[in-house]
N, C-alpha and C. Protein backbone atom coordinates (compact mmCIF):
# COMPACT_ATOMS: atom_id res chain seq x y z
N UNK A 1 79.84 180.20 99.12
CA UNK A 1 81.09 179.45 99.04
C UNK A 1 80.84 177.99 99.44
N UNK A 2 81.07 177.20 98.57
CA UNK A 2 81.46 175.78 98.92
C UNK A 2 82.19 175.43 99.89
N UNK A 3 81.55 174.36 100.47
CA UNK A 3 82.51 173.67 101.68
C UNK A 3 82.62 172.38 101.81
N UNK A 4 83.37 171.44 101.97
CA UNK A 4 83.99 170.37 101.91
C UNK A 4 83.94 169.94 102.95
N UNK A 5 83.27 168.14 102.95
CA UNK A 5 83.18 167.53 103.84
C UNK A 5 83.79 166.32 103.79
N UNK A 6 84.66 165.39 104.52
CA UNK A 6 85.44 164.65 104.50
C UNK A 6 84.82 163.10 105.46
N UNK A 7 84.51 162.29 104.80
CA UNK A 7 83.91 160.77 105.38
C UNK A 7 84.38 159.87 105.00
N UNK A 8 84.52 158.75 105.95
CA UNK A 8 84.80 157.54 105.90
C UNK A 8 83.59 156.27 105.68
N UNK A 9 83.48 155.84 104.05
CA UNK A 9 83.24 154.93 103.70
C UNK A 9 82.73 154.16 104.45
N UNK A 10 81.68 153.49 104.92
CA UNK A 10 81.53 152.23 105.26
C UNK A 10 80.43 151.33 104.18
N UNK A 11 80.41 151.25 103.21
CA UNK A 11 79.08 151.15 101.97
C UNK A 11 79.59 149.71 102.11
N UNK A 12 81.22 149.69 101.68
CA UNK A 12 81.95 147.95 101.45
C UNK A 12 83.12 148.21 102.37
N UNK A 13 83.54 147.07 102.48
CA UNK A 13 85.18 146.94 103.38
C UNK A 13 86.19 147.36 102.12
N UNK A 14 86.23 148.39 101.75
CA UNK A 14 87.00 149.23 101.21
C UNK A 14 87.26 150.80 101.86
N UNK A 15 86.81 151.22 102.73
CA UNK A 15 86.69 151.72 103.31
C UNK A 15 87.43 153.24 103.24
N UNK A 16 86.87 153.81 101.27
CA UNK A 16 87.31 154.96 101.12
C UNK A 16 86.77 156.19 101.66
N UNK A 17 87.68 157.12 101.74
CA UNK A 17 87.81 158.66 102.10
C UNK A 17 86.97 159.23 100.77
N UNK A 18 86.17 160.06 101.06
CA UNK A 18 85.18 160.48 100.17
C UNK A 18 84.75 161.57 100.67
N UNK A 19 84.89 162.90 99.56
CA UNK A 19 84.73 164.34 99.67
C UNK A 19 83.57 164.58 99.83
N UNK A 20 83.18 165.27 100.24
CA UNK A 20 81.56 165.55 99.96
C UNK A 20 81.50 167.03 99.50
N UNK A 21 81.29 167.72 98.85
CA UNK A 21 81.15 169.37 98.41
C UNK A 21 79.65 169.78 98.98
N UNK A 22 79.21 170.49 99.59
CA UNK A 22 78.45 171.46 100.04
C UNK A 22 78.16 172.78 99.92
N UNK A 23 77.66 173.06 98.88
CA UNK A 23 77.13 174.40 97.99
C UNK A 23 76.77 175.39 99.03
N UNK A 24 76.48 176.37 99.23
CA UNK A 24 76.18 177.33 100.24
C UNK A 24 74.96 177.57 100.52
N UNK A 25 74.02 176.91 99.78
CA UNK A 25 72.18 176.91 100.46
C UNK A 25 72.51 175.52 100.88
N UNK A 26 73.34 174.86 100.75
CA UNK A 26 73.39 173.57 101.76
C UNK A 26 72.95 172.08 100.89
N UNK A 27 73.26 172.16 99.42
CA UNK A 27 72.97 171.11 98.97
C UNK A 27 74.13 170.36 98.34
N UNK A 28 73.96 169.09 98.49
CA UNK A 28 75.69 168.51 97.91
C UNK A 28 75.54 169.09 96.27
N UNK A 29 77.17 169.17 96.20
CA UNK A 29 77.38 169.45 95.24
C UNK A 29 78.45 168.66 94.31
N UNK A 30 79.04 167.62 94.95
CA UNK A 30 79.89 166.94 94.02
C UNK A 30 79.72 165.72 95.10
N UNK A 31 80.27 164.87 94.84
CA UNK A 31 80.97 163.20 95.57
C UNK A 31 82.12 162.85 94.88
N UNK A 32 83.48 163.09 95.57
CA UNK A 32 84.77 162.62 95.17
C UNK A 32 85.25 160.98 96.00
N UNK A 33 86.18 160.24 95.02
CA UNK A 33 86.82 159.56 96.17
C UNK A 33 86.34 158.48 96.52
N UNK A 34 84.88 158.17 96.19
CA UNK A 34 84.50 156.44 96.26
C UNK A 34 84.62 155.87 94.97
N UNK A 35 85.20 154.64 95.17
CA UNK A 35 85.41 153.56 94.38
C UNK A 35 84.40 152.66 94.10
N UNK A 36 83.09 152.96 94.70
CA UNK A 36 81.83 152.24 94.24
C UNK A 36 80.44 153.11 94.50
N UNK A 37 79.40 152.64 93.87
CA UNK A 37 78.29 152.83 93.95
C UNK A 37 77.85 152.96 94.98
N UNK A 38 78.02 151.93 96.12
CA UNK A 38 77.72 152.19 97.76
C UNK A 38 77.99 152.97 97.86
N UNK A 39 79.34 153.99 98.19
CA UNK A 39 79.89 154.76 98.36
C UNK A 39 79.37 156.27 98.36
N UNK A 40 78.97 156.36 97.17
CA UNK A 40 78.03 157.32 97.06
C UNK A 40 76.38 157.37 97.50
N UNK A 41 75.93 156.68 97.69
CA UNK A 41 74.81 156.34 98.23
C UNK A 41 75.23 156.24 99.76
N UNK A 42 76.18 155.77 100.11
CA UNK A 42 76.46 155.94 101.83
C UNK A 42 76.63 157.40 102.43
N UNK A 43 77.09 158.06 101.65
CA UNK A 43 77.31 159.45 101.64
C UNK A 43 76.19 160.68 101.95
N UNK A 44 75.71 160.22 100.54
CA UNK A 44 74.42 160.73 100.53
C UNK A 44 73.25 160.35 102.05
N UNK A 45 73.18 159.27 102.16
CA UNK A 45 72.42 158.98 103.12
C UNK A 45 72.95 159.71 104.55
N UNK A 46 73.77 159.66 104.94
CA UNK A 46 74.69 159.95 105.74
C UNK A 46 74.66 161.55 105.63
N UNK A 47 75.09 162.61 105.00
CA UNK A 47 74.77 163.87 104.84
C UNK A 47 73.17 164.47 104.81
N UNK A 48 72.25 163.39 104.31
CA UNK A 48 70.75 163.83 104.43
C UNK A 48 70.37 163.66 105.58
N UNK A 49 70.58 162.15 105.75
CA UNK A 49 69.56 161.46 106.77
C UNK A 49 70.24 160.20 107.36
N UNK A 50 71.32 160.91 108.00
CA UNK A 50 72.06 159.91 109.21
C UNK A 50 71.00 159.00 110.15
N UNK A 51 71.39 158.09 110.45
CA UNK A 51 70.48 156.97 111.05
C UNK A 51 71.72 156.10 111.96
N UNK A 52 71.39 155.29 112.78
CA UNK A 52 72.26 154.55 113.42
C UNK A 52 71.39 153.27 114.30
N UNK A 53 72.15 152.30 114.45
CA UNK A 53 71.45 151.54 115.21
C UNK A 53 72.07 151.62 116.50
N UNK A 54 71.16 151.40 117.69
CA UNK A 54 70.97 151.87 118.63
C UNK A 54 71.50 150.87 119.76
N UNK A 55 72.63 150.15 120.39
CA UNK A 55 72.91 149.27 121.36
C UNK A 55 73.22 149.67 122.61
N UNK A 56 72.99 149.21 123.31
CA UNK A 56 73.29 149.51 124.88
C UNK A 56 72.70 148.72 125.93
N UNK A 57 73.45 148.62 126.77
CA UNK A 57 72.70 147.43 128.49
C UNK A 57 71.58 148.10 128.95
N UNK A 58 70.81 147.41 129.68
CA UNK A 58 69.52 147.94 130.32
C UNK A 58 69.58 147.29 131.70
N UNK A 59 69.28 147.96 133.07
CA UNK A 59 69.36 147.58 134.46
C UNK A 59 68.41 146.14 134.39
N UNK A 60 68.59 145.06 135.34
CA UNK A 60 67.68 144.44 135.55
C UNK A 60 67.02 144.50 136.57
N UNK A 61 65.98 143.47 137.33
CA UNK A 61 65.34 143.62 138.11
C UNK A 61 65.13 142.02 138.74
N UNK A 62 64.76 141.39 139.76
CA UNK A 62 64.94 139.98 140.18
C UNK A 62 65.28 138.96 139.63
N UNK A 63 67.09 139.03 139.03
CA UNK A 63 67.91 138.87 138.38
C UNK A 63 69.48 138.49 139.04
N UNK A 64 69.92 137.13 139.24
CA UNK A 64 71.40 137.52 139.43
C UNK A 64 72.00 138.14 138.08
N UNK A 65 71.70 138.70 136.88
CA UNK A 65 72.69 139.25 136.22
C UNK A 65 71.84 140.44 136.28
N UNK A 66 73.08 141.98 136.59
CA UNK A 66 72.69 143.11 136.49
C UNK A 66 72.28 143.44 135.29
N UNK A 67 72.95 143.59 133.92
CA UNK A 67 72.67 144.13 132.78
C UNK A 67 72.04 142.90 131.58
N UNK A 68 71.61 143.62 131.05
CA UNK A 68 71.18 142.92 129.52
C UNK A 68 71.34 143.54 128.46
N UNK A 69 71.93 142.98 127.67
CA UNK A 69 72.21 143.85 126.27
C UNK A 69 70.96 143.65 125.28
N UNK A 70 71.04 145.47 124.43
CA UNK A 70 69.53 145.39 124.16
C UNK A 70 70.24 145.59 122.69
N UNK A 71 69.10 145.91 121.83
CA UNK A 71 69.36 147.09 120.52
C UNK A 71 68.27 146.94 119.84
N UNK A 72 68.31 148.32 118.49
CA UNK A 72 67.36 148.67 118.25
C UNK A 72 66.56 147.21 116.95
N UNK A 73 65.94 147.53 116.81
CA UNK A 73 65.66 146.57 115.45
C UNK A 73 65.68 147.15 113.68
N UNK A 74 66.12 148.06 113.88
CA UNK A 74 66.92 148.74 112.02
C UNK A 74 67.32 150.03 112.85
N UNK A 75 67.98 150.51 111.97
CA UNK A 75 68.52 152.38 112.61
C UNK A 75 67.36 153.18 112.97
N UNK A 76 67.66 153.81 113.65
CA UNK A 76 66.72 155.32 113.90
C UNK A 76 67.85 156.69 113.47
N UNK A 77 66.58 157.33 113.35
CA UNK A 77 67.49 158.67 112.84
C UNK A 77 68.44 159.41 113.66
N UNK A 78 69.50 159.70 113.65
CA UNK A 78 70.78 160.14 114.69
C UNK A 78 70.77 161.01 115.51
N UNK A 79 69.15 161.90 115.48
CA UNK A 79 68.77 163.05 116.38
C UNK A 79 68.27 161.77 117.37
N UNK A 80 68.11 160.85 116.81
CA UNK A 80 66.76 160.08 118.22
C UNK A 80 67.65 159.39 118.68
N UNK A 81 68.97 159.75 119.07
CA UNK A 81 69.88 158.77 119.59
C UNK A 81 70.13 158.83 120.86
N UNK A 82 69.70 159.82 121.21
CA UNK A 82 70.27 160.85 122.51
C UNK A 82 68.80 160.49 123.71
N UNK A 83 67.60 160.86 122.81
CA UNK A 83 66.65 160.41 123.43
C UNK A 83 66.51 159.24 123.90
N UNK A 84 66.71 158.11 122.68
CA UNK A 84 66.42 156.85 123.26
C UNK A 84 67.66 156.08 124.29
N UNK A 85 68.96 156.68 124.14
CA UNK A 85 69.67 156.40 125.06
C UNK A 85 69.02 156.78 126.43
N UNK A 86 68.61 157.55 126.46
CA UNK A 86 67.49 158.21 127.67
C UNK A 86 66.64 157.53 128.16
N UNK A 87 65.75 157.12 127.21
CA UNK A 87 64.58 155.91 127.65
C UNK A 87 65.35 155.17 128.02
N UNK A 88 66.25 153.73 127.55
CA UNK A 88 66.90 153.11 127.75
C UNK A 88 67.90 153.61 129.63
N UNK A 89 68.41 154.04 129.90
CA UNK A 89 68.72 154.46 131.03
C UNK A 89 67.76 154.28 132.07
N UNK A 90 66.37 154.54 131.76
CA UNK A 90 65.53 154.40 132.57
C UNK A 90 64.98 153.01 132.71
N UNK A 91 65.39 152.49 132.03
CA UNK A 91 64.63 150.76 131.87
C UNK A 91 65.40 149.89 133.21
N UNK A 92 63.98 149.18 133.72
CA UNK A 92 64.83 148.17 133.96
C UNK A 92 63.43 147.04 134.07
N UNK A 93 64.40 146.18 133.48
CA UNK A 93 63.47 144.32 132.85
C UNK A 93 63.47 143.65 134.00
N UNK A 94 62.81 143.04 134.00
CA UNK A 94 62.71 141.41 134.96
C UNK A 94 62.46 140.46 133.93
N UNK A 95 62.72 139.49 134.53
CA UNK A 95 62.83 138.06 133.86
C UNK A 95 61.97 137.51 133.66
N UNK A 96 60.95 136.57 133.23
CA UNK A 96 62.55 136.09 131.86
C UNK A 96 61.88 136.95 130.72
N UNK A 97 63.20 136.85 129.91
CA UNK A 97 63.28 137.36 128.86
C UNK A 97 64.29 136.82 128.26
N UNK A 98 63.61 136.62 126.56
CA UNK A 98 64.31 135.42 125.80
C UNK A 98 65.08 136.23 124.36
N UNK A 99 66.17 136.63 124.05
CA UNK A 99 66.80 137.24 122.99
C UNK A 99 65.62 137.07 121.93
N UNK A 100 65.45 138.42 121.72
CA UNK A 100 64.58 138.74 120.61
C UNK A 100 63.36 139.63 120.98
N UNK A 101 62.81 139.17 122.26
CA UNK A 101 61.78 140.09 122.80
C UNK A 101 62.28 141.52 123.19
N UNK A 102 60.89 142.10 122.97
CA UNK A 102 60.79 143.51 122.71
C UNK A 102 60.99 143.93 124.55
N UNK A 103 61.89 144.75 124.10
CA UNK A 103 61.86 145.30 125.60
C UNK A 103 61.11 146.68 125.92
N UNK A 104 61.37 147.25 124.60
CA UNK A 104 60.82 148.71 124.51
C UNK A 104 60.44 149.25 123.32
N UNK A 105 58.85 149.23 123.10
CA UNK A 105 58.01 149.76 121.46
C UNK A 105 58.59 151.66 121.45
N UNK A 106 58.55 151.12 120.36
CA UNK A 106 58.40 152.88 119.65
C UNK A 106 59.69 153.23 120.16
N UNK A 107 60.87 153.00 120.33
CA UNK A 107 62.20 154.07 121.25
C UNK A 107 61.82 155.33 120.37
N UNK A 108 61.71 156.09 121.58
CA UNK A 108 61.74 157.74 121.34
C UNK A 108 61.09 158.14 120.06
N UNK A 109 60.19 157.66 119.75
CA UNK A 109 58.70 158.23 118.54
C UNK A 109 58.89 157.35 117.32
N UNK A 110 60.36 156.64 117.04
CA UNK A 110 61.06 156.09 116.21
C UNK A 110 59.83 155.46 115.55
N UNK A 111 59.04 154.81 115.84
CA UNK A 111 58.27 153.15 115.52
C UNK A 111 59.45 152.05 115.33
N UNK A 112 60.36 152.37 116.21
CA UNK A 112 61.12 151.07 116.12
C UNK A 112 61.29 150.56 117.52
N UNK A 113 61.26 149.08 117.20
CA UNK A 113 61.59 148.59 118.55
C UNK A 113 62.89 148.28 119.13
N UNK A 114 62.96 148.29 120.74
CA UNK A 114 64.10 148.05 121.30
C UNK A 114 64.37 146.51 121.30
N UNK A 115 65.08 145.20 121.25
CA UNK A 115 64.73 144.03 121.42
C UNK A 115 66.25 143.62 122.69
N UNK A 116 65.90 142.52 123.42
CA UNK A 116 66.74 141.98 123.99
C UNK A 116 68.02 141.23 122.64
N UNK A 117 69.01 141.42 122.96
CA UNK A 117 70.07 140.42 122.14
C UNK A 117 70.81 139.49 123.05
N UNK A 118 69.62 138.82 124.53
CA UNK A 118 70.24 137.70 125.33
C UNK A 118 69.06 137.56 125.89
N UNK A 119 69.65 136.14 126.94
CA UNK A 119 68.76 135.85 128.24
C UNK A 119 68.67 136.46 128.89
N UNK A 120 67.48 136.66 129.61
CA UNK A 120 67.68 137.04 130.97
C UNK A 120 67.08 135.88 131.85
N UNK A 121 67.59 135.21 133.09
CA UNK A 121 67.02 133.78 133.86
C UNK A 121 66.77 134.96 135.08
N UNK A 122 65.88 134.07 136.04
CA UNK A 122 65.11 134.55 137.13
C UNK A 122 66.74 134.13 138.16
């Protein structure tokens, strides 16, 4: 039996409701409901191989500012989200550090890097 999955668009700022059908060995079986090409390709990606990019503060270390905002540098896959929030928890930077530098290689097996998105001053 088919089963129906229900998502919100983000391909364009149109931001349609789009069916997804799910055949019973688990392969899509239709795409209703987008108004573009993204749409379906967002879908798809999203039902195969969810990905997300990864933001969050990191503790500092001989620093008047406690936090620094980090993120990933392209998505990682949405299982490694949990992990690298994990690594990340455990971090903590000292200064300086200049928006853009890598704070943390590989988050959680990814090969992607973590990067600063600020200063950090001594």
């Amino acid at each position: 039996m088919a089963t129906k999955e229900k998502l919100i668009c983000v391909g364009c700022p149109m931001g349609c409701l789009v069916t997804l059908t799910i055949s019973s060995n688990k392969e899509v079986a239709g795409i209703t409901g987008n108004k573009c090409k993204q749409g379906e390709k967002y879908v798809l990606e999203e039902y195969l191989h969810p990905v997300r990019t990864l933001t969050a503060t990191v503790l500092t270390q001989g620093s008047l500012q406690p936090l620094l905002s980090v993120k990933t540098t392209r998505p990682i896959p949405k299982t490694k989200s949990l992990p690298g929030a994990i690594a990340l928890a455990g971090l903590k930077v000292r200064p300086p550090v200049k928006a853009g530098d890598v704070v943390i290689s590989n988050l959680a097996g990814t090969g992607v890097d973590v990067v600063a998105t600020g200063n950090l001053l001594s």
